[in-house]
N, C-alpha and C. Protein backbone atom coordinates (compact mmCIF):
# COMPACT_ATOMS: atom_id res chain seq x y z
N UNK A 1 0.85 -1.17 0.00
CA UNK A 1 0.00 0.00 0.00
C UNK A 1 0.89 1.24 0.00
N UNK A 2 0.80 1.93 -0.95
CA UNK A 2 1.57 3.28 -0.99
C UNK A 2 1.24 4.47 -0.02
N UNK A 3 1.89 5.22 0.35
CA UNK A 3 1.74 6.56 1.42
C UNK A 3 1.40 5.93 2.39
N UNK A 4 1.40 4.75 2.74
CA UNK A 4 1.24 4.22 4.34
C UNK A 4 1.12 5.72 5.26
N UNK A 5 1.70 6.49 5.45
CA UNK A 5 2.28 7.38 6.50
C UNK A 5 1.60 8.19 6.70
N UNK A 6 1.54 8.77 4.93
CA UNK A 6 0.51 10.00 5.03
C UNK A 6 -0.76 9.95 5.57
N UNK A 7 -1.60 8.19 4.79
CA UNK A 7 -2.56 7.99 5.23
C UNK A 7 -2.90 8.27 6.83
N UNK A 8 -2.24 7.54 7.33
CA UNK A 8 -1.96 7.54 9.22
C UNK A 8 -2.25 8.34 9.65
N UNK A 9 -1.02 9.89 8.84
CA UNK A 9 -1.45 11.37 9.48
C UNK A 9 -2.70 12.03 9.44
N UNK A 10 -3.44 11.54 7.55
CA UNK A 10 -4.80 12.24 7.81
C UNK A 10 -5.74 11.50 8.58
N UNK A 11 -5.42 10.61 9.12
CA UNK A 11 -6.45 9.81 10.03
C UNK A 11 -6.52 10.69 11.19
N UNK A 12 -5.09 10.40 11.66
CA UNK A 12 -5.23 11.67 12.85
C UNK A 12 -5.35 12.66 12.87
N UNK A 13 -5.06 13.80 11.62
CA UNK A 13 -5.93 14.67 11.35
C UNK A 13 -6.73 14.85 11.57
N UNK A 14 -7.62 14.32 10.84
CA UNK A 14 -9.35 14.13 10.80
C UNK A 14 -10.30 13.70 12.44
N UNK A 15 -9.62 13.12 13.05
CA UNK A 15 -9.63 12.90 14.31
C UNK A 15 -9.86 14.01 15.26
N UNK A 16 -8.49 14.48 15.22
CA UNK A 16 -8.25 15.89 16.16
C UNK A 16 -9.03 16.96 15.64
N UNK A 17 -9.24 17.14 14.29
CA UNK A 17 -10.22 18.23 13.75
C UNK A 17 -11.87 17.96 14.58
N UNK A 18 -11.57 16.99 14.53
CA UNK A 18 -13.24 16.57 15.39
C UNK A 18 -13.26 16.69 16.52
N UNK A 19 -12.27 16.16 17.57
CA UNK A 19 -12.33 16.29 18.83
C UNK A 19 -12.01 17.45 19.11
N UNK A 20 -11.52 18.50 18.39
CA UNK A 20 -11.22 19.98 18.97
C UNK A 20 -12.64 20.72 18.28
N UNK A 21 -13.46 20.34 17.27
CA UNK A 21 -14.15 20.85 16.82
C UNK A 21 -15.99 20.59 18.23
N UNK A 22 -15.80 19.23 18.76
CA UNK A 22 -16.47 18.68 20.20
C UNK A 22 -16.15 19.65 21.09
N UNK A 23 -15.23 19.96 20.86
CA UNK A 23 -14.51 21.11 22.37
C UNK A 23 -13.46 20.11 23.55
N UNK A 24 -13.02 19.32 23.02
CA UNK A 24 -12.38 18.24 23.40
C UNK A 24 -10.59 19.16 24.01
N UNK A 25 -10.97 19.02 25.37
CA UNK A 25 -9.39 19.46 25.87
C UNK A 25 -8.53 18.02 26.37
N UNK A 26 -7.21 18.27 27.09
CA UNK A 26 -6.40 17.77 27.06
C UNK A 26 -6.58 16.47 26.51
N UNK A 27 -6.13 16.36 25.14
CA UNK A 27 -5.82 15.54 23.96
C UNK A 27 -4.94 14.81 24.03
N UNK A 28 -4.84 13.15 24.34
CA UNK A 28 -3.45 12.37 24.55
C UNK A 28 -3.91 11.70 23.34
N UNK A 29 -3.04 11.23 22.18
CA UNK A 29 -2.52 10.35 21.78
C UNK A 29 -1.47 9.58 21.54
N UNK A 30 -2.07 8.12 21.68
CA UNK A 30 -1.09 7.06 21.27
C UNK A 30 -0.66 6.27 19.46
N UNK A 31 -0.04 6.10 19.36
CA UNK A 31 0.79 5.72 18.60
C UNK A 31 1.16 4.93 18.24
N UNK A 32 1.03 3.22 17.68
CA UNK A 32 1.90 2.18 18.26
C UNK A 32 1.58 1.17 16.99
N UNK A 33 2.86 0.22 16.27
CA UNK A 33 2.58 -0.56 15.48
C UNK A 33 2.73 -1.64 16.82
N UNK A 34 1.67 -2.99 16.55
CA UNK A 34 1.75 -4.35 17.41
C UNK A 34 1.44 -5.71 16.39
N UNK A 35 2.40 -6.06 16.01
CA UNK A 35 2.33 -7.51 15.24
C UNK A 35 2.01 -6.30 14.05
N UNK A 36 0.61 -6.84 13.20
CA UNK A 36 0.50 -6.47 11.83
C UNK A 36 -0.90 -5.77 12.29
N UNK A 37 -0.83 -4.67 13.21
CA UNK A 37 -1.81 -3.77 13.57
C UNK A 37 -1.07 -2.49 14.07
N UNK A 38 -2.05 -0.98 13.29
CA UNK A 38 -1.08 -0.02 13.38
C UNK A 38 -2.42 0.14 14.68
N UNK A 39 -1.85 0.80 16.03
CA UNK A 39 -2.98 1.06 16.60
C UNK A 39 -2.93 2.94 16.91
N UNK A 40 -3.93 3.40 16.65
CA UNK A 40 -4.05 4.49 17.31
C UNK A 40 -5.05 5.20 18.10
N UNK A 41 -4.71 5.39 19.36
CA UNK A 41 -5.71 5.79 20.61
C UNK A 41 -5.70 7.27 20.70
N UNK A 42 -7.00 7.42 20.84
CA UNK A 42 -6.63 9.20 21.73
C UNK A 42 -7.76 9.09 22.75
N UNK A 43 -7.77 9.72 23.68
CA UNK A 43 -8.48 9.98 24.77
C UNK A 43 -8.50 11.62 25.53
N UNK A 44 -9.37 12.16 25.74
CA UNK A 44 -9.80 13.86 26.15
C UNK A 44 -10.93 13.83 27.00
N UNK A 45 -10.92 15.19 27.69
CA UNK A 45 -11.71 15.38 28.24
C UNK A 45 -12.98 16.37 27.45
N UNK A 46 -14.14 16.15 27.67
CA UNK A 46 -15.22 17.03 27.21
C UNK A 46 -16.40 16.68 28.03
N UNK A 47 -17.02 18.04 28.07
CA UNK A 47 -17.79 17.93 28.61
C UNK A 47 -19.16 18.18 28.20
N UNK A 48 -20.17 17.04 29.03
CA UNK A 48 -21.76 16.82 28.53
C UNK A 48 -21.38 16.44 26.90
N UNK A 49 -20.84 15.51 26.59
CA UNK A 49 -21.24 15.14 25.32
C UNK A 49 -22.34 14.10 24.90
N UNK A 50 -23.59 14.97 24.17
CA UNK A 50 -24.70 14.22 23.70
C UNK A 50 -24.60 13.01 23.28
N UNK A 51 -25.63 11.97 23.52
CA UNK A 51 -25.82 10.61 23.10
C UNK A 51 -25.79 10.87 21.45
N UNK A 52 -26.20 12.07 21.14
CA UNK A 52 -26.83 11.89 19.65
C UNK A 52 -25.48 12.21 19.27
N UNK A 53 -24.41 12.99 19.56
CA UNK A 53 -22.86 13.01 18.63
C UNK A 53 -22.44 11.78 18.91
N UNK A 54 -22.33 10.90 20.44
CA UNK A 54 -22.16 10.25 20.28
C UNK A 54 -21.93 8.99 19.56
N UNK A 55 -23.31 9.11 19.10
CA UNK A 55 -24.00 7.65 18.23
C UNK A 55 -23.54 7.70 17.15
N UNK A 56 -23.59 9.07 16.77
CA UNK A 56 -23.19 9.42 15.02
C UNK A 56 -22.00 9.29 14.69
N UNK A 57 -21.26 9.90 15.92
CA UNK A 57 -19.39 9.57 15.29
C UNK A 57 -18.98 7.70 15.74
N UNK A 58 -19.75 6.77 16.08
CA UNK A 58 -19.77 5.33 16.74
C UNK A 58 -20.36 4.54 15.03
N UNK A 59 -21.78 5.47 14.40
CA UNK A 59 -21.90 5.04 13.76
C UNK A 59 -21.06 5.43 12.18
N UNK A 60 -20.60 6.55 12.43
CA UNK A 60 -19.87 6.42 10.81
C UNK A 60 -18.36 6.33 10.81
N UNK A 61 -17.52 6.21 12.19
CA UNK A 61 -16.38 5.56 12.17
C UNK A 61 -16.14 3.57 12.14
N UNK A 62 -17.59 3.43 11.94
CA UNK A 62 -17.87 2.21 12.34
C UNK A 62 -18.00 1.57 10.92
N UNK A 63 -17.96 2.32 9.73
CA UNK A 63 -18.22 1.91 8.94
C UNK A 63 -17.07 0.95 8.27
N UNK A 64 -17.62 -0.58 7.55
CA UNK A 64 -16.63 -1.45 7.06
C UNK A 64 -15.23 -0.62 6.24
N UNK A 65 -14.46 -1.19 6.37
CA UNK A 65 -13.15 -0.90 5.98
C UNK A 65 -13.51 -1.38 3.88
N UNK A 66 -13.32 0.07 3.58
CA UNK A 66 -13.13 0.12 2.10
C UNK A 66 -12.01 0.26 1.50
N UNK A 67 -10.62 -1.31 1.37
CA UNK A 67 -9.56 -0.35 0.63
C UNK A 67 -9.57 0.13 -0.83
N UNK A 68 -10.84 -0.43 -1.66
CA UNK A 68 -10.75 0.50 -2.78
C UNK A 68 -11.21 2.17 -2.61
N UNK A 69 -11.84 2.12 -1.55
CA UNK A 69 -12.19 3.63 -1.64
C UNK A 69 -11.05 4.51 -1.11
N UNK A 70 -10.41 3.64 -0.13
CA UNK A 70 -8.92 4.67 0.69
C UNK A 70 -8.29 4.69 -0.23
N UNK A 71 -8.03 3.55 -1.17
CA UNK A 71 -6.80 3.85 -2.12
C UNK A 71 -7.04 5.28 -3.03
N UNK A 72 -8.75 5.76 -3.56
CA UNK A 72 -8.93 6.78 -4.35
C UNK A 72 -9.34 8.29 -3.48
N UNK A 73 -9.40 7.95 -2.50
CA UNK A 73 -10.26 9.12 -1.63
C UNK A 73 -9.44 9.73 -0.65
N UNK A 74 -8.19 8.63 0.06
CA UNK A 74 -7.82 9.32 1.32
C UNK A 74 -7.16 10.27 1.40
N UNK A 75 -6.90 11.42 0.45
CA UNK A 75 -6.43 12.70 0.35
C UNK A 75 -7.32 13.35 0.91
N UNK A 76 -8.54 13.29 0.28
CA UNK A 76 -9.63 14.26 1.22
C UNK A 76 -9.93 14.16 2.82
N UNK A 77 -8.83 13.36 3.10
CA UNK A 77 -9.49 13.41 4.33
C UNK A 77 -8.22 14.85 5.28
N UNK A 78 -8.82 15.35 6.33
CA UNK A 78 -8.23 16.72 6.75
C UNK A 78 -8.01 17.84 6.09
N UNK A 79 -8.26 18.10 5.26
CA UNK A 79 -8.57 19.32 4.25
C UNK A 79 -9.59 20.26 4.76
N UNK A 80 -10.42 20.36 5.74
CA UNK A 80 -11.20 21.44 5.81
C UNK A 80 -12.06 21.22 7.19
N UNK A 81 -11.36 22.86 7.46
CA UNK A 81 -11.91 23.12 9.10
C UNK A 81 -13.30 23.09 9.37
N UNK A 82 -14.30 23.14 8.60
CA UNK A 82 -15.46 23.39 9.10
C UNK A 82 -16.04 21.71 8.90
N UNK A 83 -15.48 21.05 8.27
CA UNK A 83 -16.49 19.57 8.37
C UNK A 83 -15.77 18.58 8.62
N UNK A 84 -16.03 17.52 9.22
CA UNK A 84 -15.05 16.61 9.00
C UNK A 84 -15.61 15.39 8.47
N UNK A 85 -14.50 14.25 8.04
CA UNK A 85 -15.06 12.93 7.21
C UNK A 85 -14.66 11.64 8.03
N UNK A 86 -15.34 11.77 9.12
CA UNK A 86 -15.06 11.02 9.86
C UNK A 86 -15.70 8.89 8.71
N UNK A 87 -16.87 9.60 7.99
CA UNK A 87 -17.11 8.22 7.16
C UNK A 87 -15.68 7.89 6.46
N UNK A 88 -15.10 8.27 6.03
CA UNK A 88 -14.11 7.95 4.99
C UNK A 88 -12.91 7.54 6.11
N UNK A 89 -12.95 7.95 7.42
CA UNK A 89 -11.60 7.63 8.12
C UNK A 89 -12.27 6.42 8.88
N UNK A 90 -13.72 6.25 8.97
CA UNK A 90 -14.20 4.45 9.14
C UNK A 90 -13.83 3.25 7.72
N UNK A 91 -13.58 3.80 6.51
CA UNK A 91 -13.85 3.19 5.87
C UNK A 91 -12.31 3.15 5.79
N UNK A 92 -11.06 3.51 6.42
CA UNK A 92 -9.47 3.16 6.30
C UNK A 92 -9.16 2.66 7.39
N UNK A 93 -9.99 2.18 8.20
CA UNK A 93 -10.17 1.19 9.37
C UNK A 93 -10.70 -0.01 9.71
N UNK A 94 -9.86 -0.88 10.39
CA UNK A 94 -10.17 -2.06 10.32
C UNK A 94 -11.58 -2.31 11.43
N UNK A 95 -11.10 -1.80 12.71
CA UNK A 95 -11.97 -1.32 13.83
C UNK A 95 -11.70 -0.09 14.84
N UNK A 96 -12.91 -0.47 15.15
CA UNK A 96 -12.87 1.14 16.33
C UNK A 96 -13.79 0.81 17.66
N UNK A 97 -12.74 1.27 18.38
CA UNK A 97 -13.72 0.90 20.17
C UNK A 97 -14.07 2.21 20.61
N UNK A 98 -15.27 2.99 20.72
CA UNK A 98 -15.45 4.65 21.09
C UNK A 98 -16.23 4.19 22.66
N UNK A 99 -15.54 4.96 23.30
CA UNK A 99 -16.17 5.11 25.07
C UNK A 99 -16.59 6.36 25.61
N UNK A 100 -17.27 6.70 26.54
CA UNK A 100 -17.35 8.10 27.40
C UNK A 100 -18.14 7.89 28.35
N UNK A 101 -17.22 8.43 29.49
CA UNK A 101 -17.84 8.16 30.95
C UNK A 101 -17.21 9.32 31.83
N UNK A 102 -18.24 9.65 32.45
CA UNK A 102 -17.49 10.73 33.46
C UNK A 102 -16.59 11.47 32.67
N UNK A 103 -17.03 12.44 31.41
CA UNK A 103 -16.72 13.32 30.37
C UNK A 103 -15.13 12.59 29.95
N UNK A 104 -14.75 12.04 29.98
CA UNK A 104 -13.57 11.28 29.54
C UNK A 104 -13.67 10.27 28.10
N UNK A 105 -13.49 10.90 27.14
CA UNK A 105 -13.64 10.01 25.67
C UNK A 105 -12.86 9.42 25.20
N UNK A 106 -13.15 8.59 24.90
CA UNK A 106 -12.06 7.31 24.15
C UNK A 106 -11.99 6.92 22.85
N UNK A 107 -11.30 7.02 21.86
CA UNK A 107 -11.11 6.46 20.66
C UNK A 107 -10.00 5.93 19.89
N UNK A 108 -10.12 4.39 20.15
CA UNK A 108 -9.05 3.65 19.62
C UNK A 108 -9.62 2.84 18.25
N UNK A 109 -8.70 3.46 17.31
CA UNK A 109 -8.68 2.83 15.97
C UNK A 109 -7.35 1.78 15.70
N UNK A 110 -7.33 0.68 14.68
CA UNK A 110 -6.85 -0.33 14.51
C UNK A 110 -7.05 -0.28 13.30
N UNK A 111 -5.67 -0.45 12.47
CA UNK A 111 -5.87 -0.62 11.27
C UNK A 111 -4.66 -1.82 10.73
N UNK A 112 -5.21 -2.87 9.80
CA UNK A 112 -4.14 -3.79 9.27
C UNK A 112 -3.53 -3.36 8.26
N UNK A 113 -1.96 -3.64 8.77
CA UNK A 113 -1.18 -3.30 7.93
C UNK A 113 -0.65 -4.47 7.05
């Protein structure tokens, strides 16, 4: 797969554009290749976040992993402050575990390399 890297970055791009766009403060992410899985976590604090953003960013990061579509599309992803494509950064993912409890959010993506 070509641009491995870049891809990666607009993932996290697209990520952080969202969680800062939530109002999402202190922002940790992780980083980490394990066996033949690239993993990447982030976790923040926000507060009162609705069931209904909830559901929506659970349901369209959730979407099956498309590599014909990443191979033609994943440029667009982080290009623009006002929206983000969080569908297209489900569809360059293998899985995703999303949590929030006691304003503390969780999002770990997994992707095969």
């Amino acid at each position: 797969m070509r641009h491995l890297r870049q891809r990666n970055l607009k993932i996290i791009t697209e990520i952080m554009n969202y969680l800062l766009k939530i109002g999402c403060e202190k922002i940790h992410l992780d980083y980490y290749v394990e066996q033949d899985n690239l993993n990447i976590n982030f976790s923040c604090t926000v507060e009162n976040l609705d069931e209904k953003s909830l559901l929506n960013m659970k349901n369209l990061l959730s979407i099956p992993r498309r590599s014909d579509i990443e191979e033609y599309y994943w440029e667009l992803t982080g290009n623009d402050d006002l929206d983000t494509e969080l569908s297209l950064v489900g569809m360059m993912t293998d899985n995703v575990d999303i949590s929030y409890n006691d304003n503390n959010l969780k999002i770990n993506l997994k992707r095969l390399i």
